[in-house]
C-alpha atoms as a PDB file:
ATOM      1  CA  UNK A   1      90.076 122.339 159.437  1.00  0.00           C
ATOM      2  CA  UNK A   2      93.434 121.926 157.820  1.00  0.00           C
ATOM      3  CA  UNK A   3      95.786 118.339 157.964  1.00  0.00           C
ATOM      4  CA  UNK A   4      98.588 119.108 159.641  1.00  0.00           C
ATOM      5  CA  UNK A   5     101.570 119.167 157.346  1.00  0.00           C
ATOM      6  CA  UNK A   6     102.997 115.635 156.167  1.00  0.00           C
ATOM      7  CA  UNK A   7     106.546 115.548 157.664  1.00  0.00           C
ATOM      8  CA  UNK A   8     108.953 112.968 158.252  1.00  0.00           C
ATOM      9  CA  UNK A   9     111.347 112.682 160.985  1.00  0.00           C
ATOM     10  CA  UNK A  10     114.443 109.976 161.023  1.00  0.00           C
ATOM     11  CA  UNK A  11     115.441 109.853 164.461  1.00  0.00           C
ATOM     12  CA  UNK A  12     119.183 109.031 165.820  1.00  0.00           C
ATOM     13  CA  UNK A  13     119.246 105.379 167.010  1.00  0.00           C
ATOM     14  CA  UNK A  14     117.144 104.600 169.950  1.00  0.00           C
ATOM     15  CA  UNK A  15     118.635 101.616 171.886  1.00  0.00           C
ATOM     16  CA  UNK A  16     119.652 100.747 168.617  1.00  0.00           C
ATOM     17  CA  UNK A  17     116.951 100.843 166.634  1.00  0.00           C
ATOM     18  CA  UNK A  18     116.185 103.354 163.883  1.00  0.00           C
ATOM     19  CA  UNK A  19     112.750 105.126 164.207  1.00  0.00           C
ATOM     20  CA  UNK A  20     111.323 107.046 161.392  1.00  0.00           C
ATOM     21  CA  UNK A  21     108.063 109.340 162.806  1.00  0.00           C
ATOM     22  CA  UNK A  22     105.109 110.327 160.318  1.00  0.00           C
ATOM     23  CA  UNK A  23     103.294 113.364 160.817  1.00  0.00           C
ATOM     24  CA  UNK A  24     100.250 114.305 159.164  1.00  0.00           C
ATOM     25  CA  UNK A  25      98.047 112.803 156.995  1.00  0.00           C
ATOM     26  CA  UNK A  26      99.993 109.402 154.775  1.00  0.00           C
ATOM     27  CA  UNK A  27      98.069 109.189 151.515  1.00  0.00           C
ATOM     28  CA  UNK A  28      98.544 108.770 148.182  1.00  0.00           C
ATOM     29  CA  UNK A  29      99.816 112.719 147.316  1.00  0.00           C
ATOM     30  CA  UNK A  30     102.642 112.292 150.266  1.00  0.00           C
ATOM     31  CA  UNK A  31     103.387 108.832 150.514  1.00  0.00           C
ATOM     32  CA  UNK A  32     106.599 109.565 148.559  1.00  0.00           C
ATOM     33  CA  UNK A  33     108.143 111.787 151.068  1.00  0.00           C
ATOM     34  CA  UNK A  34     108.082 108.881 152.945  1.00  0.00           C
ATOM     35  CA  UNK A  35     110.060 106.553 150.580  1.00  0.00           C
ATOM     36  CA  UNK A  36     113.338 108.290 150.482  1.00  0.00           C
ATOM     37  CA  UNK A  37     114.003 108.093 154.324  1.00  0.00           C
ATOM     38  CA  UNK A  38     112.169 104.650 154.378  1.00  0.00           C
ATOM     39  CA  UNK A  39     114.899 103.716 151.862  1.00  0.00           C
ATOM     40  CA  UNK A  40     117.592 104.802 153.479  1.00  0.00           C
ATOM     41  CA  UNK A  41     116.843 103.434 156.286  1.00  0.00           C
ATOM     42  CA  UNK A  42     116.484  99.886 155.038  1.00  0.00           C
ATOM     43  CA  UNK A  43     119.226 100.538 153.517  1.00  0.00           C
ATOM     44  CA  UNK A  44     121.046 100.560 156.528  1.00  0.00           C
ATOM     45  CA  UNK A  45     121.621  97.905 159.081  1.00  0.00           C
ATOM     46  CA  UNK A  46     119.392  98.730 162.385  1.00  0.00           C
ATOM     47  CA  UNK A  47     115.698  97.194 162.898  1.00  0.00           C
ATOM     48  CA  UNK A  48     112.845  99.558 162.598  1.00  0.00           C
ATOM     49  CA  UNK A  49     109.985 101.528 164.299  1.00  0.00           C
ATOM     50  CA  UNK A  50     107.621 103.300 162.353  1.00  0.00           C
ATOM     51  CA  UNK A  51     106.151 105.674 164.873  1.00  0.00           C
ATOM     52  CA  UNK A  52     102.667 106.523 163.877  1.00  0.00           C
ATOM     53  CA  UNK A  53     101.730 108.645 166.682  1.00  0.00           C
ATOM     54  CA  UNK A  54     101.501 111.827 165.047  1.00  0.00           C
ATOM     55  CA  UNK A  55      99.779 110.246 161.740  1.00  0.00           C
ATOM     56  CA  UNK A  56      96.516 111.601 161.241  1.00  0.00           C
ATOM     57  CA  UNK A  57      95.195 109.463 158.520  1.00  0.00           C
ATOM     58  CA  UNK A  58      96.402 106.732 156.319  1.00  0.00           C
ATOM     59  CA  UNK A  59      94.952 105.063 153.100  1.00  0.00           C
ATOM     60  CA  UNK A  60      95.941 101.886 151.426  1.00  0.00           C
ATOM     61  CA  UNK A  61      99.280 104.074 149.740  1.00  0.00           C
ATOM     62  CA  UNK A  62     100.742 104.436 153.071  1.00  0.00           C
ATOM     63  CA  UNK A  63      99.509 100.359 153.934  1.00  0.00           C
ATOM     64  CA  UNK A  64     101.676  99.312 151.119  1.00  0.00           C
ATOM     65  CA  UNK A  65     104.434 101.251 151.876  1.00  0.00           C
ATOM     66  CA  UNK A  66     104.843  99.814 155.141  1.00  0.00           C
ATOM     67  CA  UNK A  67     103.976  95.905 153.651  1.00  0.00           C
ATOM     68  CA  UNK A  68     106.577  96.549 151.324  1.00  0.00           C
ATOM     69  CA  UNK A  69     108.835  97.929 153.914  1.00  0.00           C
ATOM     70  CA  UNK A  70     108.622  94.800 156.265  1.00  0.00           C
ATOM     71  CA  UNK A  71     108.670  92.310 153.247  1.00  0.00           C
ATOM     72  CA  UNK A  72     111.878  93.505 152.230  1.00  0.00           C
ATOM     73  CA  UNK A  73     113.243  93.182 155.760  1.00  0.00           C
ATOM     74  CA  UNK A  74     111.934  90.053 155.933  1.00  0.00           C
ATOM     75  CA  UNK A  75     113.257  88.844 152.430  1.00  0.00           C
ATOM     76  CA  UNK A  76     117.276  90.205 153.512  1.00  0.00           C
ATOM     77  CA  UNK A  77     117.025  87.252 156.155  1.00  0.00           C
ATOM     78  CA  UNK A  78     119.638  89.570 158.182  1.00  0.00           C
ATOM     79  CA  UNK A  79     117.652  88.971 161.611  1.00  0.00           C
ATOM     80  CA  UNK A  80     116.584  93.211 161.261  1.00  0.00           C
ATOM     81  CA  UNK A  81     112.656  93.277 162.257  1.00  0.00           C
ATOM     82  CA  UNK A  82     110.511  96.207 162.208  1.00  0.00           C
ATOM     83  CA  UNK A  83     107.362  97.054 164.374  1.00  0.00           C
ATOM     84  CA  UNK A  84     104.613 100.276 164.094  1.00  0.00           C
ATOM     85  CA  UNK A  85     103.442 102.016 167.120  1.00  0.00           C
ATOM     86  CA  UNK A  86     100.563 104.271 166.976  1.00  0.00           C
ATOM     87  CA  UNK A  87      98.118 105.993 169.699  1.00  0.00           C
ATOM     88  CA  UNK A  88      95.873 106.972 167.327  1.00  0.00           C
ATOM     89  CA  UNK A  89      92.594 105.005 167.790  1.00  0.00           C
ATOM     90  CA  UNK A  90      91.504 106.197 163.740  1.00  0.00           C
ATOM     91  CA  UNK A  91      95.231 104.769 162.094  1.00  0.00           C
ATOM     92  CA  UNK A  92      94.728 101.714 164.865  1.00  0.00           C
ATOM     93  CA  UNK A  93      91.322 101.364 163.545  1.00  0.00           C
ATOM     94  CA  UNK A  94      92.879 100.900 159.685  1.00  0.00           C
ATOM     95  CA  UNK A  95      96.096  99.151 160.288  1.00  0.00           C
ATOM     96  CA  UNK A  96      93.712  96.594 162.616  1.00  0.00           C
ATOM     97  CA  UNK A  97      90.981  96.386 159.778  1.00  0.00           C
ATOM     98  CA  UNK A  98      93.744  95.307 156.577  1.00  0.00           C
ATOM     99  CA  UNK A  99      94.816  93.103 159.068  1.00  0.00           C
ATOM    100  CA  UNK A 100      98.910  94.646 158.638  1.00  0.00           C
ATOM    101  CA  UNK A 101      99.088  93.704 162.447  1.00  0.00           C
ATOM    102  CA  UNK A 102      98.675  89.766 162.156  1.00  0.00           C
ATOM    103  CA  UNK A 103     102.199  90.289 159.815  1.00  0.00           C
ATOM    104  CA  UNK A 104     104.368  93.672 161.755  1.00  0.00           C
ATOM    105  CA  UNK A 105     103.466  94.203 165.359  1.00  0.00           C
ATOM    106  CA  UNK A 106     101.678  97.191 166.327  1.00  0.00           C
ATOM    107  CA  UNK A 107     102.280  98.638 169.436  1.00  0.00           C
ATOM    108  CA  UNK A 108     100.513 101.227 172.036  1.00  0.00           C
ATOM    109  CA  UNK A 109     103.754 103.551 172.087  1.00  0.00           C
ATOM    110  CA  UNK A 110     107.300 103.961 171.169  1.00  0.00           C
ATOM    111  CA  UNK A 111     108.611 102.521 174.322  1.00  0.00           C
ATOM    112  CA  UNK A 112     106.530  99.241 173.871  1.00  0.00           C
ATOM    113  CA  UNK A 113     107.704  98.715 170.073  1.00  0.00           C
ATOM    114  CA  UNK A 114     111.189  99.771 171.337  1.00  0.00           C
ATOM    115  CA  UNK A 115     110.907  96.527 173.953  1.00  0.00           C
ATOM    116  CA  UNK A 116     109.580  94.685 171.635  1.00  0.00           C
ATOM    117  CA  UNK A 117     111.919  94.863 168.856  1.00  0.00           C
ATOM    118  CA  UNK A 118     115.241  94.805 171.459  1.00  0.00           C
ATOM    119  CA  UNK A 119     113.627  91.535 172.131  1.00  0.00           C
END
């Protein structure tokens, strides 16, 4: 069975919140098509949902990516925040098991991460 193909999708704001959504499998071979729009977004001025639901699979490349992510949100001390959400019991399973939840909230879907990060 083939991965489906990695894409990345950068969404208009959503209640004004920027959303990037992975697709695919986030490894080491395509976590950098993930750190242009990452960067642009953080870049930017808007809080941040990674939306995991259509992520496959992801290794400790896409982990640090997303700690890195956060940390520098954290570290501009401009009040953004970001949150993950993710139906997918397998990239649950790993985001649960490196313990990236105790640090960025994980969420069931997008409309529970949006609620969450709108405060």
């Amino acid at each position: 069975m083939k991965p489906t193909p990695f894409e990345v999708t950068v969404t208009g704001l959503e209640q004004g919140i920027r959303v990037l959504a992975v697709r695919g499998e986030l490894d080491l071979s395509t976590a950098p098509e993930l750190e242009w729009p990452l960067e642009g977004v953080l870049a930017g001025e808007e809080s941040l949902l990674i939306d995991l639901g259509g992520c496959e699979f992801i290794d400790s490349t896409g982990i640090a990516l997303l700690v890195r992510a956060w940390q520098r949100l954290a570290a501009d001390g401009d009040g953004r925040s970001m949150a993950i959400c993710s139906d997918n019991d397998q990239v649950r399973r790993v985001l649960e098991i490196t313990g990236l939840e105790v640090s960025i909230p994980v969420h069931q879907t997008r409309e529970q991460a949006l609620a969450a990060l709108q405060g």
